[in-house]
Protein backbone atom coordinates (compact mmCIF):
# COMPACT_ATOMS: atom_id res chain seq x y z
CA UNK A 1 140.83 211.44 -74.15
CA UNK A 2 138.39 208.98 -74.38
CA UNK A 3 139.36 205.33 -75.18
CA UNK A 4 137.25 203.57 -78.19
CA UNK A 5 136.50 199.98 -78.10
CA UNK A 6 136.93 198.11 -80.94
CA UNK A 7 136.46 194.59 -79.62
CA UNK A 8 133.43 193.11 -80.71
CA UNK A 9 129.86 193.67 -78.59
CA UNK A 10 130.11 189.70 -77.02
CA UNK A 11 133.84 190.40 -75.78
CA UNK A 12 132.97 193.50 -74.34
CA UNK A 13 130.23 192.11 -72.52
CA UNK A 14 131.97 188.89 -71.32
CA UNK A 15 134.74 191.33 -69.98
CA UNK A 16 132.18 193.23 -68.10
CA UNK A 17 130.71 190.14 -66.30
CA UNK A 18 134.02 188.80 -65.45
CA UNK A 19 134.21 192.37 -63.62
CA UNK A 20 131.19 191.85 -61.89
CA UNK A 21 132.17 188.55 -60.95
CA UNK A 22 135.02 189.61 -59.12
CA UNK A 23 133.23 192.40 -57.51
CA UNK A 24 130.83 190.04 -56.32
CA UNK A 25 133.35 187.30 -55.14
CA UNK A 26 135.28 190.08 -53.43
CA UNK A 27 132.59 191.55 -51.60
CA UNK A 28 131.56 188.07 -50.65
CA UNK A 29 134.86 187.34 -48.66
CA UNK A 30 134.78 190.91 -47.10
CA UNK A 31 131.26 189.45 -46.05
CA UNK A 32 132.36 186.19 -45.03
CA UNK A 33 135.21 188.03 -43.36
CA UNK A 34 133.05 190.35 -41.34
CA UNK A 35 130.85 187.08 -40.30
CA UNK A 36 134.17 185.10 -38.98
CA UNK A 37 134.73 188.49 -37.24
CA UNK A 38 131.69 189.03 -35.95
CA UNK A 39 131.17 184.79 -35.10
CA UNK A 40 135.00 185.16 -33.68
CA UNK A 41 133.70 188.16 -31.33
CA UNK A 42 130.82 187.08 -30.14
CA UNK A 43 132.56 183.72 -29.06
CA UNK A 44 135.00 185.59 -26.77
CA UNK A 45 131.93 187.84 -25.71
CA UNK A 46 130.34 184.24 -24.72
CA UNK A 47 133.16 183.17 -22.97
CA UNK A 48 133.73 185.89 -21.11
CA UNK A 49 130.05 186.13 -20.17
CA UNK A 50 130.42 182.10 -19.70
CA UNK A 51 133.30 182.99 -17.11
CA UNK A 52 131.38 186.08 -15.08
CA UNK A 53 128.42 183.51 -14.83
CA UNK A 54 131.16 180.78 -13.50
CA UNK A 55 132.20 183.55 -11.23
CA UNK A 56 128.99 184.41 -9.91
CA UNK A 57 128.14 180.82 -9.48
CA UNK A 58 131.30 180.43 -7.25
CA UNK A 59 130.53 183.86 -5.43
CA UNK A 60 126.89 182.63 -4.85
CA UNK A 61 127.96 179.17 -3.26
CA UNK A 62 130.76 181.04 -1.13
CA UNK A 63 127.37 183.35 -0.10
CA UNK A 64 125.59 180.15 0.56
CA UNK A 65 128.10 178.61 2.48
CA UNK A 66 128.61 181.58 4.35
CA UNK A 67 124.54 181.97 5.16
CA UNK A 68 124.38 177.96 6.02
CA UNK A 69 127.63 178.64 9.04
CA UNK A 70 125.44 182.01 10.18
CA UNK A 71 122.53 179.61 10.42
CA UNK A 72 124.70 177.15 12.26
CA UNK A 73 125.94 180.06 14.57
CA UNK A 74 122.82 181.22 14.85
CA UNK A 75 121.56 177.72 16.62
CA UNK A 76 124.22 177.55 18.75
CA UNK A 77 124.14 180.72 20.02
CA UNK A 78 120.24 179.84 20.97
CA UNK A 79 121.57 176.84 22.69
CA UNK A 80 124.21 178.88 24.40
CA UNK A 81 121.80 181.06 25.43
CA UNK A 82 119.05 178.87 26.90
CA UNK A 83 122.47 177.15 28.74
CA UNK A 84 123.63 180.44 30.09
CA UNK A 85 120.28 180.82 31.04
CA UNK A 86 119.52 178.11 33.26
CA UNK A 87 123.22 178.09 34.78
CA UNK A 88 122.29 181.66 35.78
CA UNK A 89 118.89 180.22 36.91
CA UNK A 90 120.11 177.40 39.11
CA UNK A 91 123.52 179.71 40.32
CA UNK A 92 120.78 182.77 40.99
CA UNK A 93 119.31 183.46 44.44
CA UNK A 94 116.24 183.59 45.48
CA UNK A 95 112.54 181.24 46.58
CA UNK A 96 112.51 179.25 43.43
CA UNK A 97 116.51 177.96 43.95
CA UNK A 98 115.57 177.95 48.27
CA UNK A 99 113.10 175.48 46.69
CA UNK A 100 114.93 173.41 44.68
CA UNK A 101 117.63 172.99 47.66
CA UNK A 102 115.08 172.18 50.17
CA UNK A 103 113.77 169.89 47.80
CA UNK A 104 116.69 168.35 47.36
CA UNK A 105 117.62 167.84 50.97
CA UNK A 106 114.72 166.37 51.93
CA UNK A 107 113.73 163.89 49.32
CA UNK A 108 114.23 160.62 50.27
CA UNK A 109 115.57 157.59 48.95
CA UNK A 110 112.08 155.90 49.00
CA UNK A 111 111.41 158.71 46.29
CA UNK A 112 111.86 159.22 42.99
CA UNK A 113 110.86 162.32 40.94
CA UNK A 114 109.79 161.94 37.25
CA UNK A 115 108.68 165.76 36.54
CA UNK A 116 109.45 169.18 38.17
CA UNK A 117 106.83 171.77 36.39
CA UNK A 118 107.55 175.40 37.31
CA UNK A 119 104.61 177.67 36.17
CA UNK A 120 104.95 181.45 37.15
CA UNK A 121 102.07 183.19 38.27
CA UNK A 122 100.36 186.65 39.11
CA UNK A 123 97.33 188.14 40.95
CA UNK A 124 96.63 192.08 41.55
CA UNK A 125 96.04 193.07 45.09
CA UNK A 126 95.69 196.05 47.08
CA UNK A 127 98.93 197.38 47.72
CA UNK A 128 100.38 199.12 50.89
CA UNK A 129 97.77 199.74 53.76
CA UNK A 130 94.78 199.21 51.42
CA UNK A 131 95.52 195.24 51.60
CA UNK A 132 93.05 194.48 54.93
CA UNK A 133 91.15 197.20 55.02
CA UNK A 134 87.54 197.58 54.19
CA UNK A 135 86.35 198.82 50.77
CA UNK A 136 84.79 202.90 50.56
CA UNK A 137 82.09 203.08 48.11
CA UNK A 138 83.01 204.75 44.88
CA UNK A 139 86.79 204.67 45.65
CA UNK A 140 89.25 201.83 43.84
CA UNK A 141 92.39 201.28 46.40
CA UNK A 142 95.45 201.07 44.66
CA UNK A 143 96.67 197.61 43.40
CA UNK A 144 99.67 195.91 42.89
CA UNK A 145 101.32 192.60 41.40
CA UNK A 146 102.17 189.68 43.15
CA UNK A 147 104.26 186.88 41.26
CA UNK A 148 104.55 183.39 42.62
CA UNK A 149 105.39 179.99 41.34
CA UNK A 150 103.43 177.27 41.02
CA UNK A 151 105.08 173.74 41.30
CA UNK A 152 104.11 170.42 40.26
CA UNK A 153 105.63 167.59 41.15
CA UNK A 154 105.52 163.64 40.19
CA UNK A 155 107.31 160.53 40.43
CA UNK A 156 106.85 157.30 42.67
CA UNK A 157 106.53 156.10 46.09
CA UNK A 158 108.43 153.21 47.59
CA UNK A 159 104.77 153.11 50.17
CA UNK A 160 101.85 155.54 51.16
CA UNK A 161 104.63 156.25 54.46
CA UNK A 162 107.39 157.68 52.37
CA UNK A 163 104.27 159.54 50.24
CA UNK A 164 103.12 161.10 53.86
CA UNK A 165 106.50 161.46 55.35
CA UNK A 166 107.82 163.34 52.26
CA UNK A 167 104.86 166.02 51.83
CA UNK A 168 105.22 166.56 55.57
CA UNK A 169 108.17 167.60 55.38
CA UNK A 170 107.16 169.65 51.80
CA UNK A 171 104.68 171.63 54.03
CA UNK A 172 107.02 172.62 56.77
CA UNK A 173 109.28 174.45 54.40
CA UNK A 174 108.88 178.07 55.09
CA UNK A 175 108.99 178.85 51.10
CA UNK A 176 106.21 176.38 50.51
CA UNK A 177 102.40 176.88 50.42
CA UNK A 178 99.08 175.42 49.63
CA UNK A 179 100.56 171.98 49.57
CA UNK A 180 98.29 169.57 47.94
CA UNK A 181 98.49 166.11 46.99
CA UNK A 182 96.94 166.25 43.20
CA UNK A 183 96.34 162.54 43.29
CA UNK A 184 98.29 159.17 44.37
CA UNK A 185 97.20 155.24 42.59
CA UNK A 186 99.36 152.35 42.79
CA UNK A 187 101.74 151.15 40.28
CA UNK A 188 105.05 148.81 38.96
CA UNK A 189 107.93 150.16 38.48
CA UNK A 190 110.75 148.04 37.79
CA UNK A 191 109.50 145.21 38.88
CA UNK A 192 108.33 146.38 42.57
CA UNK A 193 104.77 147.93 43.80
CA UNK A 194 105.49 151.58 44.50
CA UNK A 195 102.64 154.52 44.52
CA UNK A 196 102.75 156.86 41.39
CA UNK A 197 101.96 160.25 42.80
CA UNK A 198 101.49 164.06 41.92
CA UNK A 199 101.43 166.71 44.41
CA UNK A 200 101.18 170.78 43.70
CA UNK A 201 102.18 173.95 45.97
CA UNK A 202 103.01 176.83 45.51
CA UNK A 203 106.12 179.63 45.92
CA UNK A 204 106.04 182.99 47.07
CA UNK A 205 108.53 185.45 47.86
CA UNK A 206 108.86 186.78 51.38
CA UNK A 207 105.23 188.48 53.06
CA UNK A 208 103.02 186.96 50.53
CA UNK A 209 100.19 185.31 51.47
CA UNK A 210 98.43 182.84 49.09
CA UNK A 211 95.01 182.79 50.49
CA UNK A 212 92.92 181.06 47.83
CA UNK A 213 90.02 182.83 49.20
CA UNK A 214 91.90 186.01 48.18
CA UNK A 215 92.43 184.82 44.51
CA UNK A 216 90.81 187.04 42.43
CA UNK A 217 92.66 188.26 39.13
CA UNK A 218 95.19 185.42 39.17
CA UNK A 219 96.65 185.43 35.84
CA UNK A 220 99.25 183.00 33.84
């Protein structure tokens, strides 16, 4: 049954804005609603992305730390190394440590050594019973790799007799050849006259001969 207005046209009308007016006002707090919602969520989504970035930024400095004490390891281990190195070298056997402690016995006390220079070298000769024997056209002997040592020494002289008496005694050790005095000038040291001096030889091991006429192929 359908209801008949009998209100007049202006009422009617004033009754159907005040309808639409509270349509509209209530579908403007279920909009403001939905933004606090929506403003509330995304907050918490922030923070919690705010905290996994805080977390990451912790992890990442741990990591750093952690790569900075490798890199720290890392060094010392080098250094460790190059120790355990030359403790092996100076405990090994051998010309080179003969050398050293023939060196060391003899130097005297009118001596004093500012650089020991080891540089290890290498020549190709013939090898076996090819090494003496004349060449045969058209046929290459068989070679073979000789390594040797050669040392440099310098420091200063108390006088040109300590100089002499200390190289003579440098070229009458077995392990010891092609003993050369590079060059020798006079100097202060500490308030005295003493000779600055160099002097070069060389180390081999056992049954090899450093002829320098015989030096072809040396290499570094």
């Amino acid at each position: 049954m359908k209801e008949i207005e009998f209100l007049p046209e202006h009422h009617v009308r004033a009754r159907v804005d005040t309808r639409l007016r509270f349509v509209r006002l209530w579908l403007l707090a279920v909009l403001a609603l939905a933004m606090v919602c929506l403003a509330v969520h995304r907050g918490e989504r922030l923070e919690r992305v705010r905290g996994q970035f805080l977390e990451l930024q912790t992890e990442l400095s741990v990591v750093d730390a952690e790569l900075e004490r490798l890199g720290r390891l890392a060094e010392q281990k080098d250094k460790f190394t190059a120790q355990r190195k030359l403790v092996a070298g100076i405990e090994g056997s051998g010309p080179r440590h003969e050398l050293i402690g023939s060196i060391t016995r003899i130097l005297p006390r009118e001596i004093l050594l500012t650089r020991f220079e080891v540089e290890t070298q290498s020549r190709e000769v013939p090898a076996g019973a090819a090494a003496g024997t004349p060449a045969v056209l058209g046929v290459k002997p068989a070679m073979k790799t000789e390594t040797f040592d050669r040392i440099r020494l310098e420091g200063f002289a108390a006088d040109d007799l300590a100089l002499a008496r200390f190289l003579q005694e440098l070229n009458d050790t077995p392990t010891v050849q092609q003993c050369q005095l590079a060059f020798s000038k006079d100097a202060a040291f500490r308030g005295r006259d003493v000779r600055v001096f160099a002097t070069t030889f060389y180390v081999a091991p056992e049954g090899v001969n450093l002829d320098m006429m015989q030096w072809a192929g040396v290499r570094r």
